[in-house]
N, C-alpha and C. Protein backbone atom coordinates (compact mmCIF):
# COMPACT_ATOMS: atom_id res chain seq x y z
N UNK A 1 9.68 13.02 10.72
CA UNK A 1 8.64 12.28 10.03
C UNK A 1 8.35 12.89 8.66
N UNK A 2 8.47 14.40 8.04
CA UNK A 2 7.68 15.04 7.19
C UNK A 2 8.98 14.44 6.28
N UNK A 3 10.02 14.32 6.92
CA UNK A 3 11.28 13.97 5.86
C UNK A 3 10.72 12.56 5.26
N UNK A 4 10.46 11.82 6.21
CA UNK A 4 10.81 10.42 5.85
C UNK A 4 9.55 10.12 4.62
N UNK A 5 8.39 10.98 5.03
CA UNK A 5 6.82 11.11 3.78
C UNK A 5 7.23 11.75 2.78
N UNK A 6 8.56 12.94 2.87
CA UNK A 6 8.77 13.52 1.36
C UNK A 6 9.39 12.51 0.86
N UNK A 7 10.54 12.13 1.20
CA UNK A 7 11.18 10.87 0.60
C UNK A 7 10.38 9.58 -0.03
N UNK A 8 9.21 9.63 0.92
CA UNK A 8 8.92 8.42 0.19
C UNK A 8 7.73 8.74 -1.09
N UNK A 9 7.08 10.16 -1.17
CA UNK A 9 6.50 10.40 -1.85
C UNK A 9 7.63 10.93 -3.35
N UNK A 10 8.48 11.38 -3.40
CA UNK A 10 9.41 11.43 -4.13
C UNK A 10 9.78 9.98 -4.72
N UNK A 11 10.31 8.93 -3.51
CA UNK A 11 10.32 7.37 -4.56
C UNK A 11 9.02 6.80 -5.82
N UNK A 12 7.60 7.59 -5.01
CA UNK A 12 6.43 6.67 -5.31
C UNK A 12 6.18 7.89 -6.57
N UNK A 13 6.59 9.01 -6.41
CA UNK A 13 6.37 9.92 -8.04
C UNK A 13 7.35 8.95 -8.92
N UNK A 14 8.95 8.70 -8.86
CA UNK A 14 9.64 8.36 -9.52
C UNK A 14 9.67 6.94 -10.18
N UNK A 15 8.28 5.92 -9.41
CA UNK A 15 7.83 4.86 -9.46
C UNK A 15 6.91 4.60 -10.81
N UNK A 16 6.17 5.95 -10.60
CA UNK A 16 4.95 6.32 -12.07
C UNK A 16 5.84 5.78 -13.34
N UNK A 17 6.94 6.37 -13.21
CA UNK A 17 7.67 6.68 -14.68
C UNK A 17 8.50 5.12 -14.97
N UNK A 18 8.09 4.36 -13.94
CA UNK A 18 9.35 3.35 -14.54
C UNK A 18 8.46 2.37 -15.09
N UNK A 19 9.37 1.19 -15.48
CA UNK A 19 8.73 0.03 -16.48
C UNK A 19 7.91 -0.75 -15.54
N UNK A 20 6.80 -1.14 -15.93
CA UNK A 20 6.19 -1.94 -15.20
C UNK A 20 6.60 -3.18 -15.25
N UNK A 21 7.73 -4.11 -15.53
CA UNK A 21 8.59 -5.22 -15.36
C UNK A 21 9.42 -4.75 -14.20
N UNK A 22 9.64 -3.93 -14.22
CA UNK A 22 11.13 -3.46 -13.07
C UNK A 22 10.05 -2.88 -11.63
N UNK A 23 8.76 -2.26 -11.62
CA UNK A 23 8.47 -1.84 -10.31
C UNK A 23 6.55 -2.63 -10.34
N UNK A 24 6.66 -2.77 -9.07
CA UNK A 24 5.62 -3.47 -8.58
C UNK A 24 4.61 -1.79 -8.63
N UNK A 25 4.82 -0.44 -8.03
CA UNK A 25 4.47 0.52 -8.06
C UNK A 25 4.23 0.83 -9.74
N UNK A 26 4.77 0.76 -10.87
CA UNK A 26 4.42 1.55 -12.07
C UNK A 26 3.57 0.32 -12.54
N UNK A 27 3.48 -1.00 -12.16
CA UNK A 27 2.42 -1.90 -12.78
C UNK A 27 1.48 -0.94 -11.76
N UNK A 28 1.28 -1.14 -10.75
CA UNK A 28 -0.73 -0.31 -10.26
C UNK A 28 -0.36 0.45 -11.06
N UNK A 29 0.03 1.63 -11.09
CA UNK A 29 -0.45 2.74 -11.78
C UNK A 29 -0.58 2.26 -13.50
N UNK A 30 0.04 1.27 -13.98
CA UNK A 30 -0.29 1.02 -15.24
C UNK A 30 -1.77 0.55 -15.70
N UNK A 31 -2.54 -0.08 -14.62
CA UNK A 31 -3.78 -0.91 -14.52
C UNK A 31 -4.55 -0.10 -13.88
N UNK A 32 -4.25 0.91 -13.65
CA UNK A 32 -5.25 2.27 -13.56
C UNK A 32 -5.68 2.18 -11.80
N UNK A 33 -6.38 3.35 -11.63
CA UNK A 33 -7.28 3.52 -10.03
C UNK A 33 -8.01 2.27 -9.69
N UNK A 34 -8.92 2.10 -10.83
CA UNK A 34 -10.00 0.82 -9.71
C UNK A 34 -8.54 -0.44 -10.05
N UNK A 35 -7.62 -0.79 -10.39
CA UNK A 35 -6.99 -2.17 -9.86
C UNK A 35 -6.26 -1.33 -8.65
N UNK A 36 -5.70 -0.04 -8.24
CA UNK A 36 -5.00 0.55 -7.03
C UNK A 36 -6.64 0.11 -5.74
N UNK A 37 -7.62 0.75 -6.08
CA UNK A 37 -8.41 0.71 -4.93
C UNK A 37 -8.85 -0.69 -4.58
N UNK A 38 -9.10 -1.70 -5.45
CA UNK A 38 -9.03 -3.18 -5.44
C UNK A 38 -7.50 -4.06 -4.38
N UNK A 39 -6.60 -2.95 -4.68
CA UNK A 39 -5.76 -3.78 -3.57
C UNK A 39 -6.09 -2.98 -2.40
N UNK A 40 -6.35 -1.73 -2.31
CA UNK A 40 -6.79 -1.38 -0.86
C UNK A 40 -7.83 -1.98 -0.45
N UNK A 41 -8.87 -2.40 -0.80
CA UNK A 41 -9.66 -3.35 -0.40
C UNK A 41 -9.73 -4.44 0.20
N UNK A 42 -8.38 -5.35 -0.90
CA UNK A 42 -7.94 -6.37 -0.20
C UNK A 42 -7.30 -6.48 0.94
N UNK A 43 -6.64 -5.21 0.95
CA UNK A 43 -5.66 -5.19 2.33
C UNK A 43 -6.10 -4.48 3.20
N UNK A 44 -7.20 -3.75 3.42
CA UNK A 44 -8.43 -3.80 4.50
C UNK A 44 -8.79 -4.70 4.83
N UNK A 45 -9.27 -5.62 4.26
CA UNK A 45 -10.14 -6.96 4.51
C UNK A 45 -8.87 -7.92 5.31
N UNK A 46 -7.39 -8.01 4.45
CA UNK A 46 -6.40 -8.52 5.66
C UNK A 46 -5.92 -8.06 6.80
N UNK A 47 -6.16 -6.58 6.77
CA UNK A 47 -5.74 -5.60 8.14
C UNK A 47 -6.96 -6.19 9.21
N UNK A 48 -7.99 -6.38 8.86
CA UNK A 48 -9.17 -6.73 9.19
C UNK A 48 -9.28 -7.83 10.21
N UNK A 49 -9.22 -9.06 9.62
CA UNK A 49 -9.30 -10.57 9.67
C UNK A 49 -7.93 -10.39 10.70
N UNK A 50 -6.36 -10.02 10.26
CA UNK A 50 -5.05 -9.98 11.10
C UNK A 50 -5.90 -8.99 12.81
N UNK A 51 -6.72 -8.26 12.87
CA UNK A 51 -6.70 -7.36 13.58
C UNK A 51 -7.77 -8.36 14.89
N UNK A 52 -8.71 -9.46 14.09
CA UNK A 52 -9.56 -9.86 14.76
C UNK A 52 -8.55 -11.10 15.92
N UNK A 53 -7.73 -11.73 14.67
CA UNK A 53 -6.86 -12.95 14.83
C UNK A 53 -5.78 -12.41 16.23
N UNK A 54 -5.25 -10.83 16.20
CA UNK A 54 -4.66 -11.00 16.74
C UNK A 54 -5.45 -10.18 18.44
N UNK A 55 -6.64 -10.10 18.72
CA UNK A 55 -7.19 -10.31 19.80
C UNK A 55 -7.11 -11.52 20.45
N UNK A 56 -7.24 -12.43 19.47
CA UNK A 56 -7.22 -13.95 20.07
C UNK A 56 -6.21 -14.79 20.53
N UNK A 57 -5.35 -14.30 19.77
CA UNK A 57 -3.74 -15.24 19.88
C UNK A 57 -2.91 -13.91 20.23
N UNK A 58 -2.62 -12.72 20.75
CA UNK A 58 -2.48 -11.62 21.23
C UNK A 58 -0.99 -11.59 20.17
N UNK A 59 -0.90 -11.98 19.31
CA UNK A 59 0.68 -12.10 18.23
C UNK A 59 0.00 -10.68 17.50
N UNK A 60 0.74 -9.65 17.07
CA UNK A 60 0.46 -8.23 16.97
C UNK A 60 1.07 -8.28 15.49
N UNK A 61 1.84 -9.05 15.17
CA UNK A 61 2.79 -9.43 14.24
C UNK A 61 2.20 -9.17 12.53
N UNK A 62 1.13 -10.15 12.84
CA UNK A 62 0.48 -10.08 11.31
C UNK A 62 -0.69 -8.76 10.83
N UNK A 63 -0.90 -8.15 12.03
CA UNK A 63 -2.04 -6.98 12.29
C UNK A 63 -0.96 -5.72 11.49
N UNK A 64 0.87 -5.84 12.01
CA UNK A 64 1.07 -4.69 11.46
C UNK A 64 1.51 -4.92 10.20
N UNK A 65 2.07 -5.79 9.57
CA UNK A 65 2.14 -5.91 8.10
C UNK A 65 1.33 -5.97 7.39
N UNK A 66 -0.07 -6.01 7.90
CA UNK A 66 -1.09 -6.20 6.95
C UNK A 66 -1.59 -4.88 7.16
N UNK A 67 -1.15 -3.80 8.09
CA UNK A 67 -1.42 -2.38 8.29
C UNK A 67 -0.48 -1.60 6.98
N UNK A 68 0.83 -2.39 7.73
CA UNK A 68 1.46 -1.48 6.34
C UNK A 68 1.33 -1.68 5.09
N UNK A 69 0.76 -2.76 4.43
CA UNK A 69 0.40 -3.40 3.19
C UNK A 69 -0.59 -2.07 2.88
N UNK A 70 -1.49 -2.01 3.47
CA UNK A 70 -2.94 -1.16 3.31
C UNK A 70 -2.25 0.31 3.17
N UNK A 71 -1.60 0.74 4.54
CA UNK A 71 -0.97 2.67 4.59
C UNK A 71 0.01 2.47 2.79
N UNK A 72 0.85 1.06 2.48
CA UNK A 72 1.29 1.53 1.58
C UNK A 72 0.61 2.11 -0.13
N UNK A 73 -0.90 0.93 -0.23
CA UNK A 73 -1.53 0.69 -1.01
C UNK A 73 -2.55 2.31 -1.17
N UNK A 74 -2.05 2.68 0.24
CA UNK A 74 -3.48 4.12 -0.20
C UNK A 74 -2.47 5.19 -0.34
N UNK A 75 -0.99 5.15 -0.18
CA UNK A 75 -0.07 6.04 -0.71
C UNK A 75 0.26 5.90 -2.20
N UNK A 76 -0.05 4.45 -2.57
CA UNK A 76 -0.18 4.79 -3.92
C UNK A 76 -1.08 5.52 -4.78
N UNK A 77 -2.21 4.87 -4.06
CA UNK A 77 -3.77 5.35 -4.75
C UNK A 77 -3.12 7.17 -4.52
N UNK A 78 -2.73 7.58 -3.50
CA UNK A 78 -2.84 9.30 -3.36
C UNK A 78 -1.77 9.72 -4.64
N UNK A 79 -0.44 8.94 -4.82
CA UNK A 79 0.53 9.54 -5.75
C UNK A 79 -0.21 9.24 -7.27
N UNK A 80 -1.16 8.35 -7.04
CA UNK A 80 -1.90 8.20 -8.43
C UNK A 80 -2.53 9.77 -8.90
N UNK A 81 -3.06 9.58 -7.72
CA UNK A 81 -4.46 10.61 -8.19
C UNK A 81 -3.93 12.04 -7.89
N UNK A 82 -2.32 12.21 -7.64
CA UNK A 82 -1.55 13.42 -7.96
C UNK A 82 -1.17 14.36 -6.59
C-alpha cells in the first residue's frame, strides 16, 4: 500500500508542474486552495446523497466512486498544501 501512496503522490507532485490544458490536477492547483476545497465539498455532499441512495436501493456502486472522487480531491488539496 505505502508503494502504491508514494507513487501516486509522486504523479500528483509531477501534476503541479504541468500545463493546465494537458492535466485536470495542475488546473486545481492553478485556481488555488479555496477552488481545491470547493471540490471537496462537492464531493462530500455526492459521497453523501450516493451513501444515503445506496441504503435504499442497496447498489454500493455510486457510494464508491463518489468516495473516490472525494479521497482523490483531498489528495490533491494535501499535495497542494505540500
Amino acid at each position: 500500500m505505502n508503494d502504491t501512496l508514494q507513487k501516486l503522490t509522486e504523479i500528483l507532485e509531477a501534476r503541479k508542474q504541468a500545463s493546465s490544458e494537458s492535466s485536470y490536477v495542475a488546473s486545481l492547483h492553478g485556481k488555488g486552495l479555496n477552488k481545491i476545497l470547493e471540490k471537496i465539498g462537492e464531493e462530500a455532499t455526492e459521497t453523501i446523497i450516493a451513501a444515503k441512495d445506496a441504503q435504499l436501493t442497496g447498489d454500493l456502486s455510486p457510494v464508491i466512486y463518489e468516495t473516490a472522487d472525494l479521497w482523490f480531491h483531498t489528495l490533491v488539496m494535501l499535495s497542494h498544501l505540500g
